[in-house]
C-alpha atoms as a PDB file:
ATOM      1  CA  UNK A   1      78.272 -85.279 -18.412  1.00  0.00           C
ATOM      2  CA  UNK A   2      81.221 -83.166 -19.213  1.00  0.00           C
ATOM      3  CA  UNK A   3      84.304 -83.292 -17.065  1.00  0.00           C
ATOM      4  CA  UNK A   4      84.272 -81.221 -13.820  1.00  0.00           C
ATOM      5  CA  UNK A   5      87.505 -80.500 -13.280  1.00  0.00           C
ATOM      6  CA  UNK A   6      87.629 -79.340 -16.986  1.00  0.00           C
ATOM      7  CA  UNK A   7      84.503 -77.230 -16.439  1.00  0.00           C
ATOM      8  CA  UNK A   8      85.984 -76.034 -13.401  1.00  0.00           C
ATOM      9  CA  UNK A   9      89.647 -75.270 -15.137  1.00  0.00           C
ATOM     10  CA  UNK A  10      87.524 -73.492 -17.969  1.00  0.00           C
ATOM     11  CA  UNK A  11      85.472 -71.004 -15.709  1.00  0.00           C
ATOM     12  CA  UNK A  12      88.795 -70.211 -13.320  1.00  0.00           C
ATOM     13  CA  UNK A  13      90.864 -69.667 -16.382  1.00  0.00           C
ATOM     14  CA  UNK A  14      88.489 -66.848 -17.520  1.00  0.00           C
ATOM     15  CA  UNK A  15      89.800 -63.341 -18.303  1.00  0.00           C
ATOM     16  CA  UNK A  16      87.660 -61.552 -16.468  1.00  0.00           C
ATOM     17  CA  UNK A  17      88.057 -63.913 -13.440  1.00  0.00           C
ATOM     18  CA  UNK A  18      91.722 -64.047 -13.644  1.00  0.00           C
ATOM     19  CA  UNK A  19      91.445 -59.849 -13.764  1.00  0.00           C
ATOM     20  CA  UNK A  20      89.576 -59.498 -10.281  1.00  0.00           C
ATOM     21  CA  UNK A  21      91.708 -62.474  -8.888  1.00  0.00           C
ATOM     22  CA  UNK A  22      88.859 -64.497  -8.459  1.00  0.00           C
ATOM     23  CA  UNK A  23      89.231 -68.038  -6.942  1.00  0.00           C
ATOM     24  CA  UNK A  24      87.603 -71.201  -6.912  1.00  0.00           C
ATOM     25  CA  UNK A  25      87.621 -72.260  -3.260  1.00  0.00           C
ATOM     26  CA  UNK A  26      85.132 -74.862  -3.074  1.00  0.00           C
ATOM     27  CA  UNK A  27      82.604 -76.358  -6.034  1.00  0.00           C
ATOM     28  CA  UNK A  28      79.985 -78.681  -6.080  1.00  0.00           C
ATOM     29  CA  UNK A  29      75.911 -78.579  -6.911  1.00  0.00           C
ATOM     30  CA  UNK A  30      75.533 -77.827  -3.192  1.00  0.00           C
ATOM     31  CA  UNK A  31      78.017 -75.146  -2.012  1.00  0.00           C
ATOM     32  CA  UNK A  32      80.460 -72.852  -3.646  1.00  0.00           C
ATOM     33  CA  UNK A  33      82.588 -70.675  -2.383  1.00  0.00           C
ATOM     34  CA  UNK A  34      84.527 -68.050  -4.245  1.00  0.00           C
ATOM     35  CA  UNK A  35      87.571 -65.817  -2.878  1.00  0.00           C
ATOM     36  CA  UNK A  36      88.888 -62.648  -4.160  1.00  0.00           C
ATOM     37  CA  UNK A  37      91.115 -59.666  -3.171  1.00  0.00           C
ATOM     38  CA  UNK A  38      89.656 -56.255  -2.826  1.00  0.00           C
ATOM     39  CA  UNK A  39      92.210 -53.618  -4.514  1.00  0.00           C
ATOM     40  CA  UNK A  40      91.695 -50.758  -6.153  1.00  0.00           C
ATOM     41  CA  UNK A  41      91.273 -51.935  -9.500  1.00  0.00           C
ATOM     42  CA  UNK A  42      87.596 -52.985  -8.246  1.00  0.00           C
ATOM     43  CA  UNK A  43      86.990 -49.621  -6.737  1.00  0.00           C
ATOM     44  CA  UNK A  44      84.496 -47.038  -7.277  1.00  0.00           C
ATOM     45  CA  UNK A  45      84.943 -43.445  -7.342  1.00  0.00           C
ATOM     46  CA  UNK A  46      84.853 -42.930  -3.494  1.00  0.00           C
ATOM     47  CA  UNK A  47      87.358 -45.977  -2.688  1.00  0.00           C
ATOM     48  CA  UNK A  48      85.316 -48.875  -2.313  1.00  0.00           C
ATOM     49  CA  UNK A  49      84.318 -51.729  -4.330  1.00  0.00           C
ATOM     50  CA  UNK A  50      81.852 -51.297  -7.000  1.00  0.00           C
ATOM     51  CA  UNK A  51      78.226 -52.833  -6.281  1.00  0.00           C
ATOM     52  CA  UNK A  52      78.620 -54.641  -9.286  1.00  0.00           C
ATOM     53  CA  UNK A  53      81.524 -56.599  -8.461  1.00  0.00           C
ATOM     54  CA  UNK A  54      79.469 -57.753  -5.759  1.00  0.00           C
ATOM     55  CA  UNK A  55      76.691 -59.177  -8.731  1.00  0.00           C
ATOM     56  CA  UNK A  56      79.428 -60.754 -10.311  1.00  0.00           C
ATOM     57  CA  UNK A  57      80.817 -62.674  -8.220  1.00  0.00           C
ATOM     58  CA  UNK A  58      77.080 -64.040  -6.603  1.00  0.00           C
ATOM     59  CA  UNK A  59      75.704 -64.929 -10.310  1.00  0.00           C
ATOM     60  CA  UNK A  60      79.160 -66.985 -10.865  1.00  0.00           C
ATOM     61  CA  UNK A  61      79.367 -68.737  -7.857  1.00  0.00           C
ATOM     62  CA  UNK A  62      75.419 -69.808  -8.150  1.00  0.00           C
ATOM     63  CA  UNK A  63      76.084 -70.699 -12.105  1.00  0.00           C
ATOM     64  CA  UNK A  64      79.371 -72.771 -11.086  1.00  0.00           C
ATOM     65  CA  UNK A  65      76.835 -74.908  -8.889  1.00  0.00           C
ATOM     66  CA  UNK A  66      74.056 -74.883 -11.295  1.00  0.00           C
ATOM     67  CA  UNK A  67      76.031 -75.979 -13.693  1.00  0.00           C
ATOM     68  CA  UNK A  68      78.130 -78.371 -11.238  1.00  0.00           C
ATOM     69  CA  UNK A  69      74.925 -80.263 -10.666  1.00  0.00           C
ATOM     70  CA  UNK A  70      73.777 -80.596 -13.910  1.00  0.00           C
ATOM     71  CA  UNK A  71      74.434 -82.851 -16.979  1.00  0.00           C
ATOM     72  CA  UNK A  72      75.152 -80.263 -19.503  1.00  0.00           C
ATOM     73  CA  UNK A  73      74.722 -82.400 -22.685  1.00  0.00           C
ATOM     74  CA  UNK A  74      70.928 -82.169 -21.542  1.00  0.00           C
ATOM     75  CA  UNK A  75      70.383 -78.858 -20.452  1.00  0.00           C
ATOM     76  CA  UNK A  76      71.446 -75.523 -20.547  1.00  0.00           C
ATOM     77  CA  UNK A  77      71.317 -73.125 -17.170  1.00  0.00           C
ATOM     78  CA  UNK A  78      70.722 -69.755 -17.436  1.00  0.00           C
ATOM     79  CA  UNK A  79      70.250 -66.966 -15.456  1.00  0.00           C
ATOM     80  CA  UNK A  80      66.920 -64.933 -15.244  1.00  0.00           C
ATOM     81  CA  UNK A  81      67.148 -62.677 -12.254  1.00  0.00           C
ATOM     82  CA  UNK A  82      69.270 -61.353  -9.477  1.00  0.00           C
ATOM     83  CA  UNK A  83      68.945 -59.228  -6.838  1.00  0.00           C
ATOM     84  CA  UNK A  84      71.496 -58.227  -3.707  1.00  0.00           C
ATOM     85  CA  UNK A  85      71.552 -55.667  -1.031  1.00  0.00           C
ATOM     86  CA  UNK A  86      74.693 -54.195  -0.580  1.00  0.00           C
ATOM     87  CA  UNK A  87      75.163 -54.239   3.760  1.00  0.00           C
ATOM     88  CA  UNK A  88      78.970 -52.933   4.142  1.00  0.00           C
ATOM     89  CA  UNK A  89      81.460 -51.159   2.257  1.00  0.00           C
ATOM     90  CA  UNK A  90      84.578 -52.569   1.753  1.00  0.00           C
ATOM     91  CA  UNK A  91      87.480 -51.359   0.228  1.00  0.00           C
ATOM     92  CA  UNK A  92      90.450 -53.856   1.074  1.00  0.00           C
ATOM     93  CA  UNK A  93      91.233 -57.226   1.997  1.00  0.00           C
ATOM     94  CA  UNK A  94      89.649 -60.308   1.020  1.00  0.00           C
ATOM     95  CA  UNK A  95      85.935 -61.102   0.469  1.00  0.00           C
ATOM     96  CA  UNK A  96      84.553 -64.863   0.032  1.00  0.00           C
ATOM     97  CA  UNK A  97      81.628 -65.003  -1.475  1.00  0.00           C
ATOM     98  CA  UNK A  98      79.355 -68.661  -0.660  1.00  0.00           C
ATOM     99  CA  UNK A  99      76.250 -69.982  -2.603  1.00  0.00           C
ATOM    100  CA  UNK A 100      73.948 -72.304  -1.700  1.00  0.00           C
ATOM    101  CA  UNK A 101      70.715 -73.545  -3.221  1.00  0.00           C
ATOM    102  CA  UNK A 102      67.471 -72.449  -1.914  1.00  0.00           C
ATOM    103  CA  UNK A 103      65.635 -74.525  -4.783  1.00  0.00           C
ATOM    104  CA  UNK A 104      66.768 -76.759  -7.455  1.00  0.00           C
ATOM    105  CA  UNK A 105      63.814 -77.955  -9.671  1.00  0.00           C
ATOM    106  CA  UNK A 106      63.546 -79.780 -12.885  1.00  0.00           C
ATOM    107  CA  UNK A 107      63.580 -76.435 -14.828  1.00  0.00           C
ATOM    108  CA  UNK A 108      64.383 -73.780 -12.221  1.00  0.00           C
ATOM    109  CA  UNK A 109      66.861 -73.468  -9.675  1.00  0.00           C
ATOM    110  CA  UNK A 110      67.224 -70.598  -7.188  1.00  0.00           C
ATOM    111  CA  UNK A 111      70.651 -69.776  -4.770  1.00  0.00           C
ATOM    112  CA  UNK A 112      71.462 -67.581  -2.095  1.00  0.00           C
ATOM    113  CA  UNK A 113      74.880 -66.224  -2.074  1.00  0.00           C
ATOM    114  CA  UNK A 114      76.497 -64.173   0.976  1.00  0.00           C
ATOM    115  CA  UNK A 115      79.532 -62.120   0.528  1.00  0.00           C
ATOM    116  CA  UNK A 116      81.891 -61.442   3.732  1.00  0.00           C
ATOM    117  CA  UNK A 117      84.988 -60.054   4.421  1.00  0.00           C
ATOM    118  CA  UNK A 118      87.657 -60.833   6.413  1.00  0.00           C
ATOM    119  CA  UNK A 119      86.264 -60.708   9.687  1.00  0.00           C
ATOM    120  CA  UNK A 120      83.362 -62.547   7.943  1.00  0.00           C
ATOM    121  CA  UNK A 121      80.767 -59.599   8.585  1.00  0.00           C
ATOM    122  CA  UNK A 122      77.786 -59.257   5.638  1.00  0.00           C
ATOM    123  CA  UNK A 123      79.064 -57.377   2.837  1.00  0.00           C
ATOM    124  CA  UNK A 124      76.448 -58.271   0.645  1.00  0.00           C
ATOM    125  CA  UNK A 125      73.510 -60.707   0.538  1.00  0.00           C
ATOM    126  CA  UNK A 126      72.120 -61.676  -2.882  1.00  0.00           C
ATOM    127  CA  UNK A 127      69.313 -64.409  -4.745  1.00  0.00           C
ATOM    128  CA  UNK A 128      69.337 -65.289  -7.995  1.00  0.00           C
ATOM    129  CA  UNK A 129      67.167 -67.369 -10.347  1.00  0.00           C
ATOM    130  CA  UNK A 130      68.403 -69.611 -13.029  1.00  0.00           C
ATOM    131  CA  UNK A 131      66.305 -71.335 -15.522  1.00  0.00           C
ATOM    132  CA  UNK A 132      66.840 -75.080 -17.052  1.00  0.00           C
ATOM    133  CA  UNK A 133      66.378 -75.082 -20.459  1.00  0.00           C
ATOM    134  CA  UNK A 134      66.068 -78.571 -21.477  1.00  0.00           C
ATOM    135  CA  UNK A 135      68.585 -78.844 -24.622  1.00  0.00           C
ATOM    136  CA  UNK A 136      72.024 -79.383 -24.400  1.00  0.00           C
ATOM    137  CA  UNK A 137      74.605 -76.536 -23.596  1.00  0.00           C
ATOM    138  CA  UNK A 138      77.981 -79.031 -24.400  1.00  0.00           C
ATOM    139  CA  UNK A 139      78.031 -81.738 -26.628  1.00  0.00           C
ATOM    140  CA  UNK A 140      80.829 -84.357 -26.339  1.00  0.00           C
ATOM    141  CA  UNK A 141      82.939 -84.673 -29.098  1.00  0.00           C
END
């Protein structure tokens, strides 16, 4: 299985991660959590954060504990489907987005990620579906 704290070190050192400020509060195959500052670099035209920041950060929280879980020298997760609905605006402060798995099967796995803010009221609430494709995604060297 590769190394999870180089897995981990690998996703948090990611451009586009280290752009929004996105950090790695908590990991594992059975919770995630993921905090990140609102500014305006995330905004939309009307001075709130775009929907699809919202997407990001649920399908990388759920693929951190997909991928947490698994033994990636076997398979390979990837996503298939996501959906969120977008409850509160938000346009500064800090959000925390948590996943959790709803279902984690042999070839499919399905999470539920919430996104709050501050005050920890519902900013978004989003499900997504990853598939287990049984080859490996990392082979040791």
């Amino acid at each position: 299985m590769m190394d999870r704290e180089a897995l981990l070190r690998s996703v948090a050192d990611n451009e586009l991660m280290q752009f929004l400020g996105v950090e790695i509060v908590e990991a594992s195959g059975e919770r995630v959590v993921l905090a990140m500052p609102v500014t305006p670099k995330v905004h939309q035209y009307v001075g709130i954060m775009n929907g699809g920041v919202s997407l990001y950060l649920a399908e990388t929280a759920a693929s951190i504990g997909v991928v947490a879980g698994a033994d990636l020298t076997k398979v390979t997760p990837v996503g298939v489907e996501i959906n969120a609905n977008h409850i509160r605006a938000v346009s500064k402060g800090v959000i925390t987005a948590e996943a959790v798995p709803i279902h984690q099967g042999r070839s499919m796995a399905v999470w539920k990620i919430d996104i709050r803010d501050e005050r920890g009221r519902l900013v978004c609430t989003s499900r997504i579906t990853l598939f287990i494709q049984q080859r490996a995604a990392y082979r040791p060297d």
